[in-house]
C-alpha atoms as a PDB file:
ATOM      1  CA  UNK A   1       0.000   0.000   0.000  1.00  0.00           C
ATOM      2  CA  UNK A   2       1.133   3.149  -0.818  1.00  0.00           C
ATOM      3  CA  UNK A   3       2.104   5.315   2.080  1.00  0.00           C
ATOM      4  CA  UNK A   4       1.343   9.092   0.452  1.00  0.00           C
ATOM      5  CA  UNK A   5       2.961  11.080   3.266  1.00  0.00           C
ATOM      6  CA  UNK A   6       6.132   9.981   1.994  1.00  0.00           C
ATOM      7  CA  UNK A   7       5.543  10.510  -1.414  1.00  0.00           C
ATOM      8  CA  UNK A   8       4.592  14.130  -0.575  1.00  0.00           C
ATOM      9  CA  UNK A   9       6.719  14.605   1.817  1.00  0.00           C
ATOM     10  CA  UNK A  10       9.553  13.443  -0.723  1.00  0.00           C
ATOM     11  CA  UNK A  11       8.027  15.798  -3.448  1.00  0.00           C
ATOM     12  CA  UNK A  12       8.105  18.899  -1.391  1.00  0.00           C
ATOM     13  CA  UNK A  13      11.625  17.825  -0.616  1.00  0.00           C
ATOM     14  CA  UNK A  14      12.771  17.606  -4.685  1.00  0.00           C
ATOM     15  CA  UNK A  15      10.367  20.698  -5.436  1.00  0.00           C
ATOM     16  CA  UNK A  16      12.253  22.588  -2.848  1.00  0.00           C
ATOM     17  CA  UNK A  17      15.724  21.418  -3.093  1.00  0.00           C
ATOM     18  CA  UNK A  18      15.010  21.873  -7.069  1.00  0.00           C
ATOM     19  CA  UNK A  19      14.387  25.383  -6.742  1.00  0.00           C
ATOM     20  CA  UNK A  20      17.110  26.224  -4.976  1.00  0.00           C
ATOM     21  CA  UNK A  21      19.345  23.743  -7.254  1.00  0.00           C
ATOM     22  CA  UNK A  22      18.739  26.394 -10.360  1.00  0.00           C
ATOM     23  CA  UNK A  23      21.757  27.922  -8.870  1.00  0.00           C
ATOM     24  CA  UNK A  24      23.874  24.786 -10.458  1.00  0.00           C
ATOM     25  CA  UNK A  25      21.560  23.652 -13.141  1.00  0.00           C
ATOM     26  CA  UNK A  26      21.450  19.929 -13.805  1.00  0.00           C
ATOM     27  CA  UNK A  27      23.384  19.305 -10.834  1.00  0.00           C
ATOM     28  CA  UNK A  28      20.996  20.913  -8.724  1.00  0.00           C
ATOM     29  CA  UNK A  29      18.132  19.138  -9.886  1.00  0.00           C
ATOM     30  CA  UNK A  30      20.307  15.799  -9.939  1.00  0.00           C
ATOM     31  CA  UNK A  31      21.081  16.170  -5.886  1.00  0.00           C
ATOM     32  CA  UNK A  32      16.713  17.113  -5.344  1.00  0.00           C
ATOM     33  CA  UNK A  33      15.661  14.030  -7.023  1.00  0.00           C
ATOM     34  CA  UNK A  34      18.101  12.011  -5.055  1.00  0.00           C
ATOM     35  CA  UNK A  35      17.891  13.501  -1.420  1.00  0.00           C
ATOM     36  CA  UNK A  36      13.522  13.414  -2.401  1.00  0.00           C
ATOM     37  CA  UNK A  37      13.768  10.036  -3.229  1.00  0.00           C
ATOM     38  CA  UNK A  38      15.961   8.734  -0.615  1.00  0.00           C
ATOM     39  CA  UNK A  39      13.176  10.983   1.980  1.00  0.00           C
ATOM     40  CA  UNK A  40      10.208   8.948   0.737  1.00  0.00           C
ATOM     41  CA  UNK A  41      12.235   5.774   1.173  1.00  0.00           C
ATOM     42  CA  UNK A  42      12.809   6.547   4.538  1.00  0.00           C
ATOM     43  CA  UNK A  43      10.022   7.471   5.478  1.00  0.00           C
ATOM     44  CA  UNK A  44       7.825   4.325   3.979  1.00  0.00           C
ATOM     45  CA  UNK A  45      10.297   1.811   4.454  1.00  0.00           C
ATOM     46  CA  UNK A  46       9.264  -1.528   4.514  1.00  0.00           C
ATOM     47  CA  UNK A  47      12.354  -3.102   1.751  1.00  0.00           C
ATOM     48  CA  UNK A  48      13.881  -2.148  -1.115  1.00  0.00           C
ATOM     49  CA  UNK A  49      10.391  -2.972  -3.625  1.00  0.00           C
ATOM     50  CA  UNK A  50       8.498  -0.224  -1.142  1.00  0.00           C
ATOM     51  CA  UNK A  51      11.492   2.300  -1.139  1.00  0.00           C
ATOM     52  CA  UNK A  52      11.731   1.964  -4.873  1.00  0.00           C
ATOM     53  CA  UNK A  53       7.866   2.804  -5.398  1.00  0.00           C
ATOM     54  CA  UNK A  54       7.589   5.244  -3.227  1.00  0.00           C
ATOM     55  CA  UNK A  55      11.006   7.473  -4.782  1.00  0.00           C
ATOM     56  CA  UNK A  56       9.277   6.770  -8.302  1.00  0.00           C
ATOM     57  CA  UNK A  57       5.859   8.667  -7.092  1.00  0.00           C
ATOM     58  CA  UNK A  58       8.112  11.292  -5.541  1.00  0.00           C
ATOM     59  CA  UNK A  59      10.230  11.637  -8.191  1.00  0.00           C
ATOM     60  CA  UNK A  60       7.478  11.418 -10.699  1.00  0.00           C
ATOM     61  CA  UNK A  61       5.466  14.115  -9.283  1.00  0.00           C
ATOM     62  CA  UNK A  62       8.509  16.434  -8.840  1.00  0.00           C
ATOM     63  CA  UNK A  63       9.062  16.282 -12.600  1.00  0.00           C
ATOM     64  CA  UNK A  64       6.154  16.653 -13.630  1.00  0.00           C
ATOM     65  CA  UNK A  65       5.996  19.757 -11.825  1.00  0.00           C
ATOM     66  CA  UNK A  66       9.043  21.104 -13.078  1.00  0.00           C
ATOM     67  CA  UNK A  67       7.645  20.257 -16.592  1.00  0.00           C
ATOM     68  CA  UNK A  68       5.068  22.141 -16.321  1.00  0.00           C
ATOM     69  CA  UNK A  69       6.910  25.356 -14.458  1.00  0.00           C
ATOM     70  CA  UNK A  70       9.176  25.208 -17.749  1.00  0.00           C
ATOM     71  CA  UNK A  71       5.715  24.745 -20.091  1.00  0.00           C
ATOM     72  CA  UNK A  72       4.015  28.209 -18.917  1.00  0.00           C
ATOM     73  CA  UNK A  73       7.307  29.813 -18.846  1.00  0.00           C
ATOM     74  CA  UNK A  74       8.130  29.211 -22.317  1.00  0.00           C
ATOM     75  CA  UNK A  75       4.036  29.914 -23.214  1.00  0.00           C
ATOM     76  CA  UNK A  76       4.662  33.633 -20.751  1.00  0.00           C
ATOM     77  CA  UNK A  77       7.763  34.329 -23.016  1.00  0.00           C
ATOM     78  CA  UNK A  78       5.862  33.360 -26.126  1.00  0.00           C
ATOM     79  CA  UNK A  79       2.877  35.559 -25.419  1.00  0.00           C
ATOM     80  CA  UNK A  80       5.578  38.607 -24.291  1.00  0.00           C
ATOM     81  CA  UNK A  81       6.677  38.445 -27.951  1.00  0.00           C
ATOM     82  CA  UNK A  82       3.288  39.001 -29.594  1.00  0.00           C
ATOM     83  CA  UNK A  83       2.554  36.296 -32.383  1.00  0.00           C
ATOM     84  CA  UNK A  84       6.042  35.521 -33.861  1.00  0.00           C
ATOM     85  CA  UNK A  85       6.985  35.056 -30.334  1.00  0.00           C
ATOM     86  CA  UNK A  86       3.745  32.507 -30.085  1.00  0.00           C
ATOM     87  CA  UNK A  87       4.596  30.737 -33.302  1.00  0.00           C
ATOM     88  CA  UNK A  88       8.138  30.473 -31.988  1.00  0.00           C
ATOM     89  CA  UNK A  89       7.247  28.991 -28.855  1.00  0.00           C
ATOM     90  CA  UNK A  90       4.704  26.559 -30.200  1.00  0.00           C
ATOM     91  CA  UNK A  91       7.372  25.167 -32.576  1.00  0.00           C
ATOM     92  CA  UNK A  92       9.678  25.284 -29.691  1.00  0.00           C
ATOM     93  CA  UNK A  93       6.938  22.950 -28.222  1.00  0.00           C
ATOM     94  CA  UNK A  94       7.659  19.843 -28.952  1.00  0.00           C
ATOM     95  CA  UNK A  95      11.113  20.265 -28.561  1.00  0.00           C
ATOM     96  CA  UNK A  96      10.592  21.340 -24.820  1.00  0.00           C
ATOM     97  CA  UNK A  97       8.047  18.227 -24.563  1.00  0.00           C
ATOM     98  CA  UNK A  98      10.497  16.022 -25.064  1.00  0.00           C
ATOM     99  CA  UNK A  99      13.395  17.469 -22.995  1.00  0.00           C
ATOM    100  CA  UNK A 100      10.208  17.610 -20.073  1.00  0.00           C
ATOM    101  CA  UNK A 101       9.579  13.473 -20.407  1.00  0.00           C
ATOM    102  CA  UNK A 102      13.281  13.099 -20.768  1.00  0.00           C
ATOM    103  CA  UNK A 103      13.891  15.096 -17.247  1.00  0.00           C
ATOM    104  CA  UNK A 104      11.060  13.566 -15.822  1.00  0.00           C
ATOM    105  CA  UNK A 105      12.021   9.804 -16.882  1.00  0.00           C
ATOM    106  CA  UNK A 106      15.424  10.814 -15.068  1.00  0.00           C
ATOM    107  CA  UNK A 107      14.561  12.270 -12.099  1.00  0.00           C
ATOM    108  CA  UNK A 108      11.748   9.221 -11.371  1.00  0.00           C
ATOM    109  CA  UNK A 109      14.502   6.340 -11.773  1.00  0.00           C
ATOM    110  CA  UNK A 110      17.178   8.152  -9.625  1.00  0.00           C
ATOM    111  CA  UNK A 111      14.244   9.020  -6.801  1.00  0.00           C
ATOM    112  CA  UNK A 112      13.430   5.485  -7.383  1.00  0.00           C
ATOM    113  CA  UNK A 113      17.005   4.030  -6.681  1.00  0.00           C
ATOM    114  CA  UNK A 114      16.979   6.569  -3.700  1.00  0.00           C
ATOM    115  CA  UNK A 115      14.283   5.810  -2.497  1.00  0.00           C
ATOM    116  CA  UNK A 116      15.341   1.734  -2.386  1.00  0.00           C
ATOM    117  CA  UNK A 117      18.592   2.599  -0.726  1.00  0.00           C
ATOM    118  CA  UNK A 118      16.345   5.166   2.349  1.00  0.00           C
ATOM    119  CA  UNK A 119      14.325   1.975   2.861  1.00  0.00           C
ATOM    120  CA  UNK A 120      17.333  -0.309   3.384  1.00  0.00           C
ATOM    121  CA  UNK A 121      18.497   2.089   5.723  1.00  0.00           C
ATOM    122  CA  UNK A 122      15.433   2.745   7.919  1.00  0.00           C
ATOM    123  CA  UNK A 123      15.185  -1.388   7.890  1.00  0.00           C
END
């Protein structure tokens, strides 16, 4: 069963810790999925299967979020620059849709990995 405290908890953790990462992009971002992750895996525990799942919804949900912080931001820039600006950023579109599953993909299998190594060390 999944325990959703953690998973939040974990989220709020790589939302966070990704917003203040920005300062070292990539890097940043790398270190909030893995310190979210290994959070939710704590905090479930339970073995390594539980710790895994429950890093993979934090993770998850923390890029998805990011996604979509990236997906308005590119939409506010497009509108900024009247309708070439729109047509540039709706090209631009897929493009940043891809780069937004890619990021997301990562950061859910490192929280993941995380999160199995938390529960091993709350068992």
């Amino acid at each position: 069963m999944t325990n959703w405290r953690a998973v939040f908890v974990g989220f709020l953790v790589v939302t966070v810790l990704g917003f203040i990462g920005l300062a070292v992009p990539g890097l940043g971002q790398l270190a909030a999925g893995l310190i979210g992750g290994f959070v939710a895996g704590y905090m479930a525990g339970g073995g390594l299967g539980s710790g895994f799942w429950h890093g993979l919804l934090a993770g998850s949900l923390g890029g998805i979020i990011g996604g979509l912080l990236i997906g308005v931001a590119v939409g506010i820039i497009g509108l900024a620059l009247g309708p070439i600006g729109g047509a540039i950023s709706g090209a631009a579109g897929i493009g940043i849709f891809v780069l937004v599953v890619g990021i997301s993909v990562i950061m859910a299998l490192e929280s993941a990995v995380a999160g199995a190594v938390g529960a091993a060390v709350n068992a």
